[in-house]
N, C-alpha and C. Protein backbone atom coordinates (compact mmCIF):
# COMPACT_ATOMS: atom_id res chain seq x y z
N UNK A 1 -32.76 4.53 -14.45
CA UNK A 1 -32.73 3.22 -13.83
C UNK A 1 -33.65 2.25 -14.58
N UNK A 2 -34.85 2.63 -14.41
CA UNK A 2 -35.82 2.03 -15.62
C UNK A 2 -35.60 2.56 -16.76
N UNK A 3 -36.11 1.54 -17.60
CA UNK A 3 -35.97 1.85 -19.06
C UNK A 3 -38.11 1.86 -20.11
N UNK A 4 -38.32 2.75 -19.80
CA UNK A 4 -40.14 2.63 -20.43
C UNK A 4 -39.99 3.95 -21.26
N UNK A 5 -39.25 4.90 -21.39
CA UNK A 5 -39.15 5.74 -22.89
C UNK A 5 -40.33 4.84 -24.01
N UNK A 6 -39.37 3.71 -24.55
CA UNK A 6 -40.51 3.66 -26.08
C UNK A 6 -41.91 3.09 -25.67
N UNK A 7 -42.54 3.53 -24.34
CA UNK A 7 -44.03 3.18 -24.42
C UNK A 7 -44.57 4.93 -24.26
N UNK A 8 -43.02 5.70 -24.45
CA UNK A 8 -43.92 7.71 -24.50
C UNK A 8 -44.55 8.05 -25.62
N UNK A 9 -44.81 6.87 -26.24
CA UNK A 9 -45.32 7.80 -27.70
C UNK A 9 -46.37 6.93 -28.02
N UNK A 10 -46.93 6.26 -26.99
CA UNK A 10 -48.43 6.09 -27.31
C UNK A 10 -49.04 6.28 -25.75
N UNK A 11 -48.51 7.13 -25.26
CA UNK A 11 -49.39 7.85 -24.25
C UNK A 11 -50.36 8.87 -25.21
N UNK A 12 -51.72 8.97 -24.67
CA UNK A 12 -53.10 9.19 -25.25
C UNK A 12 -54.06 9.92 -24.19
N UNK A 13 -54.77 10.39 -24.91
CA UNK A 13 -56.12 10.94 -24.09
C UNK A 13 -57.13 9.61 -24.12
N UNK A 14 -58.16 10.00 -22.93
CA UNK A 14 -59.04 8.34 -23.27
C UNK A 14 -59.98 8.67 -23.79
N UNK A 15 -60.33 10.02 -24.49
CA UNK A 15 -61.46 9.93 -25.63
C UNK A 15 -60.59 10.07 -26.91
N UNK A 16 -59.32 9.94 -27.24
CA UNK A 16 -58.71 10.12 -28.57
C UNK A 16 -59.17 9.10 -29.67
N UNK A 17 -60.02 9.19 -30.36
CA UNK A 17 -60.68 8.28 -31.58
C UNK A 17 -59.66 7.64 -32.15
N UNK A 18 -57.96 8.09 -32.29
CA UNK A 18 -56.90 7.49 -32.79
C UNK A 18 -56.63 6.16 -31.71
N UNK A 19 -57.60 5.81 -30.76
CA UNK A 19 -57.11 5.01 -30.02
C UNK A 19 -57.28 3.60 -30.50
N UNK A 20 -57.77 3.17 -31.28
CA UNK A 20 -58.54 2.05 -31.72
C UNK A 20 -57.17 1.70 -32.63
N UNK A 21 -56.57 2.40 -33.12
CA UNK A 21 -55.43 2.19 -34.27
C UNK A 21 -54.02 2.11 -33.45
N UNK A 22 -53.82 2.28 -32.24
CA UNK A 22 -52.68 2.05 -31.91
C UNK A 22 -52.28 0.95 -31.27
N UNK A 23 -50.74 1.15 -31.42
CA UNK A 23 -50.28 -0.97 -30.94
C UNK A 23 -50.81 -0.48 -29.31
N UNK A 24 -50.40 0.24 -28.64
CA UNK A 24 -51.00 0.52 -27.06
C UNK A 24 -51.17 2.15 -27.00
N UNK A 25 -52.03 1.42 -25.79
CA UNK A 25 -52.67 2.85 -25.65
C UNK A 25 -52.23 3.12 -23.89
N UNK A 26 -51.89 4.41 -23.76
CA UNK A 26 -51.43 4.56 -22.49
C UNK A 26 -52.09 5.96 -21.88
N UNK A 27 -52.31 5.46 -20.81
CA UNK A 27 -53.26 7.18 -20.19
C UNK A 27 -52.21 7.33 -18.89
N UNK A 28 -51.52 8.71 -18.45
CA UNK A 28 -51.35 9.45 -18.08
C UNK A 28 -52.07 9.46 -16.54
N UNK A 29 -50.99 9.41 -15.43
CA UNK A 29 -51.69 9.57 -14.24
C UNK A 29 -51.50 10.79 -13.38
N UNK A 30 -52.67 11.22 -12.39
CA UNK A 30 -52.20 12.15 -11.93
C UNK A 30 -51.46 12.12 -10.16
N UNK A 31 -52.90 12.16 -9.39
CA UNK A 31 -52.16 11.74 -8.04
C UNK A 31 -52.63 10.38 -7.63
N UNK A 32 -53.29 9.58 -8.53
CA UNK A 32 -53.84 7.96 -8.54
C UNK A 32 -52.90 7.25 -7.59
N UNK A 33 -51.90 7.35 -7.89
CA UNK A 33 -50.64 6.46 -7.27
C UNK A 33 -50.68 6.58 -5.93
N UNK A 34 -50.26 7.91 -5.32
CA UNK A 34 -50.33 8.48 -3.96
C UNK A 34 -52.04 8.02 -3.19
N UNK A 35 -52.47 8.42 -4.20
CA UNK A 35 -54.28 7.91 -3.24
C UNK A 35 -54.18 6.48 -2.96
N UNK A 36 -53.67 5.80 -4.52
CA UNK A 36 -53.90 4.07 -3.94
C UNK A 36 -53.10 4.19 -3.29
N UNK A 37 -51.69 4.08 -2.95
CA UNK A 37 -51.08 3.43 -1.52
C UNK A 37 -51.29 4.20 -0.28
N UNK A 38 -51.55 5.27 -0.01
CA UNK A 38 -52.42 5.65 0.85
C UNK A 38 -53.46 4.24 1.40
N UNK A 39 -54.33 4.19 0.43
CA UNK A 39 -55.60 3.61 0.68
C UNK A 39 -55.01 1.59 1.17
N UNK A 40 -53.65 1.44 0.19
CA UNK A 40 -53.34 0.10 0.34
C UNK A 40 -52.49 0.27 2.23
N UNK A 41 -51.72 1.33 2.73
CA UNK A 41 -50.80 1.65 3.53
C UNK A 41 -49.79 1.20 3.27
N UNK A 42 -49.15 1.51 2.15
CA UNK A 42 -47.95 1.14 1.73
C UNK A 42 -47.63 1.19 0.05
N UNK A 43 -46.25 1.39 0.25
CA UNK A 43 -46.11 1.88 -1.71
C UNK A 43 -45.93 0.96 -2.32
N UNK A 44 -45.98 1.18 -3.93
CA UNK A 44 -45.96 -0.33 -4.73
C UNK A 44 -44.51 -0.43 -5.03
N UNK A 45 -44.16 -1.34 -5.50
CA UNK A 45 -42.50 -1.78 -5.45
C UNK A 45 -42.01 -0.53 -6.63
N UNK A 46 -40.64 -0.15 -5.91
CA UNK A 46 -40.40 1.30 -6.78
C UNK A 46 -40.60 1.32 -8.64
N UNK A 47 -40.15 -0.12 -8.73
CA UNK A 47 -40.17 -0.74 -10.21
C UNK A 47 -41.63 -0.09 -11.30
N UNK A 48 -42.92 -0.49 -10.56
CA UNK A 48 -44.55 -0.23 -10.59
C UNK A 48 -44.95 1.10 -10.58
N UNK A 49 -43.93 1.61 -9.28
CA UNK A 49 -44.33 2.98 -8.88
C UNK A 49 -44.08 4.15 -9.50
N UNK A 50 -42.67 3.51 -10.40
CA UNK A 50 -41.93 4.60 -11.31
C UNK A 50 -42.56 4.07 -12.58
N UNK A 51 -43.22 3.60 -13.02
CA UNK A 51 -43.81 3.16 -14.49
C UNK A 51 -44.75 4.06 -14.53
N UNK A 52 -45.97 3.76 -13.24
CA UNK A 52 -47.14 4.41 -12.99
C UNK A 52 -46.56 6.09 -12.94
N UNK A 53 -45.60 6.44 -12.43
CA UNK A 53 -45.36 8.26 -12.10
C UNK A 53 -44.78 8.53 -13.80
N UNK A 54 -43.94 7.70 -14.62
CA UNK A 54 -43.10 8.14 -15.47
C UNK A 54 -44.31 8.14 -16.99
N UNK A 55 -44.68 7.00 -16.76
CA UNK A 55 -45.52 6.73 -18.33
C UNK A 55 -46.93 6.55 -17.81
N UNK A 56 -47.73 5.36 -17.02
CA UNK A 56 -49.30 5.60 -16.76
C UNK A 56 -49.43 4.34 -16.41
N UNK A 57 -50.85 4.15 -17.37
CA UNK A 57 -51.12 2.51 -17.24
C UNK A 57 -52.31 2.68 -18.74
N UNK A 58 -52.35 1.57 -18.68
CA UNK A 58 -53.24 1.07 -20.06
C UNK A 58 -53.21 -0.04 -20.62
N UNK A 59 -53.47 -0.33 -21.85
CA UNK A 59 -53.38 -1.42 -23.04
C UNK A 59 -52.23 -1.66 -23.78
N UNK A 60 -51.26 -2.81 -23.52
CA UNK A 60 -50.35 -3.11 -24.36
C UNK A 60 -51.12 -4.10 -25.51
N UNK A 61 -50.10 -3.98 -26.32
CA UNK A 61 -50.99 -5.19 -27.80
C UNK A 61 -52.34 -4.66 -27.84
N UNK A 62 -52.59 -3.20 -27.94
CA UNK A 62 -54.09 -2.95 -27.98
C UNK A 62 -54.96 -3.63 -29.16
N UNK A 63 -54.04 -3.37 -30.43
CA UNK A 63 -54.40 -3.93 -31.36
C UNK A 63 -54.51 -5.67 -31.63
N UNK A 64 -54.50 -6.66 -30.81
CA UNK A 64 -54.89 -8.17 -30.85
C UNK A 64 -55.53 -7.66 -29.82
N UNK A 65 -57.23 -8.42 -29.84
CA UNK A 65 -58.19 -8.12 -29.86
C UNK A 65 -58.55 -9.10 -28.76
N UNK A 66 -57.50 -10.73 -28.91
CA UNK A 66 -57.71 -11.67 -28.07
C UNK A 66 -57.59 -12.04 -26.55
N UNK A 67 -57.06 -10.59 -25.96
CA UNK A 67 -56.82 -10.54 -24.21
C UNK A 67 -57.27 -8.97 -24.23
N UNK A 68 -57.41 -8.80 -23.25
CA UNK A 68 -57.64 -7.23 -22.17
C UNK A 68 -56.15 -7.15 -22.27
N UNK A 69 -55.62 -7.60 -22.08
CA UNK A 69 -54.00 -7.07 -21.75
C UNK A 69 -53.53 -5.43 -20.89
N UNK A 70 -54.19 -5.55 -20.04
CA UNK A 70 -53.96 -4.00 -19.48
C UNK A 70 -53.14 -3.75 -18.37
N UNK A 71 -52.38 -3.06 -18.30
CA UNK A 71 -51.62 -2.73 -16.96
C UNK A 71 -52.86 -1.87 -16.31
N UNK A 72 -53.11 -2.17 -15.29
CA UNK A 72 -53.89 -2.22 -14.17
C UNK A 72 -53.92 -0.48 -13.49
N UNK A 73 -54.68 0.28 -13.88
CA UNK A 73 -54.08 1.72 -12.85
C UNK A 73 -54.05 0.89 -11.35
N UNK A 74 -53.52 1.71 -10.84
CA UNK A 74 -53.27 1.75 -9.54
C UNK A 74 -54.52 2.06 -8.40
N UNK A 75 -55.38 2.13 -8.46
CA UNK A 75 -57.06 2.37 -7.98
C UNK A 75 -57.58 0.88 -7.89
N UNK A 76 -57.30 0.53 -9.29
CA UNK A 76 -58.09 -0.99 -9.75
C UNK A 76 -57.28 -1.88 -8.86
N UNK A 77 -55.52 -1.85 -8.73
CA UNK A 77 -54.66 -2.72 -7.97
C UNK A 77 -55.41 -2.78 -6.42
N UNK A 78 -55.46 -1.62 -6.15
CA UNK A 78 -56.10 -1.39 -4.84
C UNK A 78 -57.34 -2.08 -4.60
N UNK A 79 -58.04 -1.81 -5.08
CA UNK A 79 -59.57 -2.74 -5.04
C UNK A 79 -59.52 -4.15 -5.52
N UNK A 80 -58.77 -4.75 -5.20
CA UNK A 80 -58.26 -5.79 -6.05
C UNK A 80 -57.72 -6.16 -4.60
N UNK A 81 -57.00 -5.64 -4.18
CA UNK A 81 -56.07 -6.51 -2.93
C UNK A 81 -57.22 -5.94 -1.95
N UNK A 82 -57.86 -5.00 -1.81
CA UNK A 82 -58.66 -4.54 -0.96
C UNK A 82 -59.86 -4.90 -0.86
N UNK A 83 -60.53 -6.18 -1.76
CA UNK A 83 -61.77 -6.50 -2.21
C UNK A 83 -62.27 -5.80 -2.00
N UNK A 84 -62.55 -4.70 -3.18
CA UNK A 84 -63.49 -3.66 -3.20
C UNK A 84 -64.22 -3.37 -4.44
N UNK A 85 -63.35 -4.11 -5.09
CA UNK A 85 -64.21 -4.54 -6.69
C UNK A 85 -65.44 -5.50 -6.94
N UNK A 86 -66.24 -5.15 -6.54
CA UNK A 86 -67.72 -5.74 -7.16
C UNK A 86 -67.68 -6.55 -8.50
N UNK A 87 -66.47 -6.33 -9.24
CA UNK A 87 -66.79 -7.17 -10.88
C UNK A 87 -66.11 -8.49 -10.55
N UNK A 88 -64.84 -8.75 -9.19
CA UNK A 88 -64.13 -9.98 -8.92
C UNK A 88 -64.67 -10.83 -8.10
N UNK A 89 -64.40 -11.71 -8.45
CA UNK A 89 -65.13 -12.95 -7.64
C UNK A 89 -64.47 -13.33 -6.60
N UNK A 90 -65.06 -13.66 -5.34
CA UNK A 90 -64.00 -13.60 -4.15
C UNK A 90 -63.06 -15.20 -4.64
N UNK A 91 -63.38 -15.85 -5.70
CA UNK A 91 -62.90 -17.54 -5.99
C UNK A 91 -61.40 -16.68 -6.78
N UNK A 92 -61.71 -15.92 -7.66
CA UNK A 92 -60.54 -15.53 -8.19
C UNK A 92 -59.48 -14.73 -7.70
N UNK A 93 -59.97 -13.83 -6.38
CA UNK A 93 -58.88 -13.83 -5.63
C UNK A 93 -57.84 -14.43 -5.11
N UNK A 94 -58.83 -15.62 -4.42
CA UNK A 94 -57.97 -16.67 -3.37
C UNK A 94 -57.20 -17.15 -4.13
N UNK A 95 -57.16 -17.33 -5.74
CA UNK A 95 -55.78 -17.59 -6.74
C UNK A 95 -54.34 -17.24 -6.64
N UNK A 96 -54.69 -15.52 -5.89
CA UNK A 96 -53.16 -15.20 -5.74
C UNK A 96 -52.99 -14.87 -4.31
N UNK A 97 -52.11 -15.53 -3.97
CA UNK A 97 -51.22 -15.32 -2.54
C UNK A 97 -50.88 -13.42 -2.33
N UNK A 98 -51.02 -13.03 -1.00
CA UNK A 98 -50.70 -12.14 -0.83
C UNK A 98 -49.19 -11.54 -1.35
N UNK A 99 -48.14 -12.03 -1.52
CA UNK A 99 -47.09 -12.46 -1.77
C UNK A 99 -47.44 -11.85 -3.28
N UNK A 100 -48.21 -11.92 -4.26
CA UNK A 100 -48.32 -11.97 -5.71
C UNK A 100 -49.28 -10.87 -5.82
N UNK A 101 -48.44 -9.70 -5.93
CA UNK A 101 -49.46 -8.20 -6.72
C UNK A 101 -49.69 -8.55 -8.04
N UNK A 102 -50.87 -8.46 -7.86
CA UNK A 102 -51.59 -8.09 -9.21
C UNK A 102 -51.36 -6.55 -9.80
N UNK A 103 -50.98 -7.01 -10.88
CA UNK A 103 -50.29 -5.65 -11.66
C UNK A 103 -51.64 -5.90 -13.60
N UNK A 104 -51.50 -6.60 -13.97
CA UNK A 104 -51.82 -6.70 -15.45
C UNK A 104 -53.62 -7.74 -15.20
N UNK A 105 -53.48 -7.26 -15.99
CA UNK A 105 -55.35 -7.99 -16.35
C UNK A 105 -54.70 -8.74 -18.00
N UNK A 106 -54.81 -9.71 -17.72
CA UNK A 106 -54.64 -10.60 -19.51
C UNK A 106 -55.91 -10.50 -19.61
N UNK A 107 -57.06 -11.08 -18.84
CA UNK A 107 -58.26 -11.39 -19.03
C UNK A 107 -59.37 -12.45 -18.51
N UNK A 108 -60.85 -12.37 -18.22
CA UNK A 108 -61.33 -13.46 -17.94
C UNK A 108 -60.78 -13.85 -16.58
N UNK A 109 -60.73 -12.86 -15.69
CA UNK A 109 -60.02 -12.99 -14.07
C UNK A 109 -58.79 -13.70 -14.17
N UNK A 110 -58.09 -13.82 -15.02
CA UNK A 110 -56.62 -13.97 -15.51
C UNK A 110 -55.94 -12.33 -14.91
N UNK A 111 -54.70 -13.08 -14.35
CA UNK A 111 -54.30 -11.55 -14.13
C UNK A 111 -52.32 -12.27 -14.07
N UNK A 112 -52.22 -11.24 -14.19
CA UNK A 112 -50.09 -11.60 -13.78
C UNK A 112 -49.77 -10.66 -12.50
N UNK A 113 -48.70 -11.03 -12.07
CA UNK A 113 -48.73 -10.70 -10.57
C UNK A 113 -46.75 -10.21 -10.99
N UNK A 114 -46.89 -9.51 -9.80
CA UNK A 114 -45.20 -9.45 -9.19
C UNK A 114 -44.80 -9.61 -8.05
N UNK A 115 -43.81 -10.87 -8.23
CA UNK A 115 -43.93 -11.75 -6.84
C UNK A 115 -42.86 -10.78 -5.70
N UNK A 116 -43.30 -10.56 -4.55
CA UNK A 116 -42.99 -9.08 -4.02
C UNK A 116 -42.13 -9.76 -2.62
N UNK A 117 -42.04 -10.98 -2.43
CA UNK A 117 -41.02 -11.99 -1.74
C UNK A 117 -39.89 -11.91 -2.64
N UNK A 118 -39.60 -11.99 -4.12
CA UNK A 118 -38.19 -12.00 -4.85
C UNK A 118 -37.76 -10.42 -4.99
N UNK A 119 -38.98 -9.07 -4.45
CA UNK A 119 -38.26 -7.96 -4.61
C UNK A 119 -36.95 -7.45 -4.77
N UNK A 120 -36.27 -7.10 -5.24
CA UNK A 120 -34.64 -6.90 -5.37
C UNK A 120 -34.60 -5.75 -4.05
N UNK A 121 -33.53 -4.74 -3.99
CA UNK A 121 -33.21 -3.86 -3.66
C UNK A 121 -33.51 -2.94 -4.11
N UNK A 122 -33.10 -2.63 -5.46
CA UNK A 122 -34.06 -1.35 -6.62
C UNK A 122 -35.79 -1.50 -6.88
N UNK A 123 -36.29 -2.46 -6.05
CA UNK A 123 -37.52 -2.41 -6.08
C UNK A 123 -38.15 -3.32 -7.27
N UNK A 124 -37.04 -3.75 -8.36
CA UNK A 124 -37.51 -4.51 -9.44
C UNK A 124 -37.72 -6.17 -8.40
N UNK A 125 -39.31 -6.49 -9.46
CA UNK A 125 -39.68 -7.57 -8.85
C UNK A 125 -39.71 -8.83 -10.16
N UNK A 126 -39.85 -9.66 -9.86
CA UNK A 126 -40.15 -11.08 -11.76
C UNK A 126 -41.83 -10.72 -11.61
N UNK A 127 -42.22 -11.25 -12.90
CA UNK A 127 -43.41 -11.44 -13.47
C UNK A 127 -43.56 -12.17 -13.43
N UNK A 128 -45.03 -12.80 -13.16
CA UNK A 128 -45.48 -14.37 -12.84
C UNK A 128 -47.15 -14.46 -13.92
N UNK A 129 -46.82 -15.42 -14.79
CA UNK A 129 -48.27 -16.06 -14.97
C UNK A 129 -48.61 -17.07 -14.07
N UNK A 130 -49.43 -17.11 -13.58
CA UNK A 130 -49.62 -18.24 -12.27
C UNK A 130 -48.12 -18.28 -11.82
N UNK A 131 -47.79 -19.56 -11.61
CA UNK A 131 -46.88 -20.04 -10.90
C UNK A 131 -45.19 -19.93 -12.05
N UNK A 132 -45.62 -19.22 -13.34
CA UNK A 132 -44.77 -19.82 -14.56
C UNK A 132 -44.02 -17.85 -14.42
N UNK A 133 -42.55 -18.27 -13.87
CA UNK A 133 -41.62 -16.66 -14.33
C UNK A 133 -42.05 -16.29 -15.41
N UNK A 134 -42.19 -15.42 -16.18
CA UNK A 134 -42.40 -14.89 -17.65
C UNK A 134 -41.09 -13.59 -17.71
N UNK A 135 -40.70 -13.22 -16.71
CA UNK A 135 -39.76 -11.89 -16.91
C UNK A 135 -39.10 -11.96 -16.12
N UNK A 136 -37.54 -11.21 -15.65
CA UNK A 136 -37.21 -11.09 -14.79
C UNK A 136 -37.44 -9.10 -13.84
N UNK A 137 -38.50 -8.89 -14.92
CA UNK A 137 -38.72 -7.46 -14.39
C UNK A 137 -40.29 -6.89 -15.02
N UNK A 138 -40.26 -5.21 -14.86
CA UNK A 138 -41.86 -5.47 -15.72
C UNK A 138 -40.91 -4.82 -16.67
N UNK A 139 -40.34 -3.87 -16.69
CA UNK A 139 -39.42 -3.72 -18.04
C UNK A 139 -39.09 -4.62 -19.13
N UNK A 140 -38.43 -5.86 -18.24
CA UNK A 140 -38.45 -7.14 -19.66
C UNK A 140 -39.59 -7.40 -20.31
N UNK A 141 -40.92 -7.36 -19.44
CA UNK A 141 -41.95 -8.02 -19.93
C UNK A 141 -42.73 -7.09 -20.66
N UNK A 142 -42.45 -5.58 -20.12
CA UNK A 142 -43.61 -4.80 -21.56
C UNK A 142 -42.22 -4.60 -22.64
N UNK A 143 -41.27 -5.08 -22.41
CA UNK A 143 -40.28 -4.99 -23.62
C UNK A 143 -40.62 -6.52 -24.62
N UNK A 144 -40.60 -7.31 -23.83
CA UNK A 144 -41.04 -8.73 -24.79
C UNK A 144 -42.68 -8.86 -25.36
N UNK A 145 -43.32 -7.75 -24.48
CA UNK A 145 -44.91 -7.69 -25.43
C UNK A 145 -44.84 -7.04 -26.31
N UNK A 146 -44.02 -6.09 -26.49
CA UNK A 146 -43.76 -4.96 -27.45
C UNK A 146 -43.17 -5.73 -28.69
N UNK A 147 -42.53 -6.53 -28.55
CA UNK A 147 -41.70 -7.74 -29.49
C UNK A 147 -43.28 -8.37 -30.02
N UNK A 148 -43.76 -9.05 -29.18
CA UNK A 148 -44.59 -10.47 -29.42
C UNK A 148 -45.88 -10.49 -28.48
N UNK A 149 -46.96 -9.91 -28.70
CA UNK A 149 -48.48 -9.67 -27.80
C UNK A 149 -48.33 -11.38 -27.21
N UNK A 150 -48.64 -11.38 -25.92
CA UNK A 150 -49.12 -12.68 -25.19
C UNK A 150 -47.73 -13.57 -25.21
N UNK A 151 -46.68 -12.95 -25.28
CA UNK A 151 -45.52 -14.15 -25.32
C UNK A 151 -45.57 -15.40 -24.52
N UNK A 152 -45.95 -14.76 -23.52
CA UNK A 152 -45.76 -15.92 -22.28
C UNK A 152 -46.78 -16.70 -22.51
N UNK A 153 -47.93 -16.81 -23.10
CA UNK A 153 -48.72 -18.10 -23.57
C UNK A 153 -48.20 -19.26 -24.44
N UNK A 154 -47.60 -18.36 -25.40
CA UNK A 154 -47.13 -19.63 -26.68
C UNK A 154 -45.88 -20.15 -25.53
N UNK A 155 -45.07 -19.50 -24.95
CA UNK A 155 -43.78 -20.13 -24.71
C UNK A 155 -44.15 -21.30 -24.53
């Protein structure tokens, strides 16, 4: 149903020294997923949920140096909607509407969201920089970073 195959071959260990050299780096989850929605009471849109069970989370465009660019584990999502993160500022929360999961860290309390009001039926949701679509899925969008790191800025 999803399509994330060509992000299996830079799944990584997180002490692998080869990590510094790859376009992304992806770590491998175990029962992360199940604990965060537990902890959120409720699962993440199947789209998120099957990325996180099939491939992980990590660094896309690891190699441009100029964003964090990270898909978010699922712990961090949680503490994030759960204000439980000590590093976020309660100002940069109130940015996103409940309505708008935070999924990706670009950077600098920059984050992209999936707006969970346009959910489909298969659980695929759009990608949002602020208020600006960037995808119509997260599939399109780690498929168009994989093309072009930070697309949705220059557009």
């Amino acid at each position: 149903m999803y399509d994330f195959e060509f992000l299996n071959k830079y799944v990584s260990e997180i002490d692998d020294p080869q990590n510094q050299k790859k376009k992304h780096v992806i770590y491998r989850l175990e029962d992360d997923v199940i604990e965060a929605e537990e902890r959120l009471g409720k699962k993440f849109p199947n789209e998120l949920r099957e990325f996180y069970l099939r491939v992980g989370y990590g660094f896309i465009c690891n190699l441009d140096k100029t964003h964090r660019d990270r898909v978010m584990d699922p712990h961090s999502v949680a503490d994030f909607l759960l204000d439980e993160d000590d590093f976020i500022d309660s100002s940069i929360r109130e940015l996103y509407p409940e309505n708008m999961l935070v999924f990706f860290e670009v950077g600098e309390g920059t984050y992209l969201t999936l707006d969970l009001d346009q959910e489909q039926e298969n659980g695929i949701c759009p990608v949002y920089y602020f208020e600006k679509k960037i995808a119509t899925s997260l599939e399109e969008f780690l498929k168009k970073m994989d093309e072009e790191p930070d697309y949705y800025i220059h557009a």
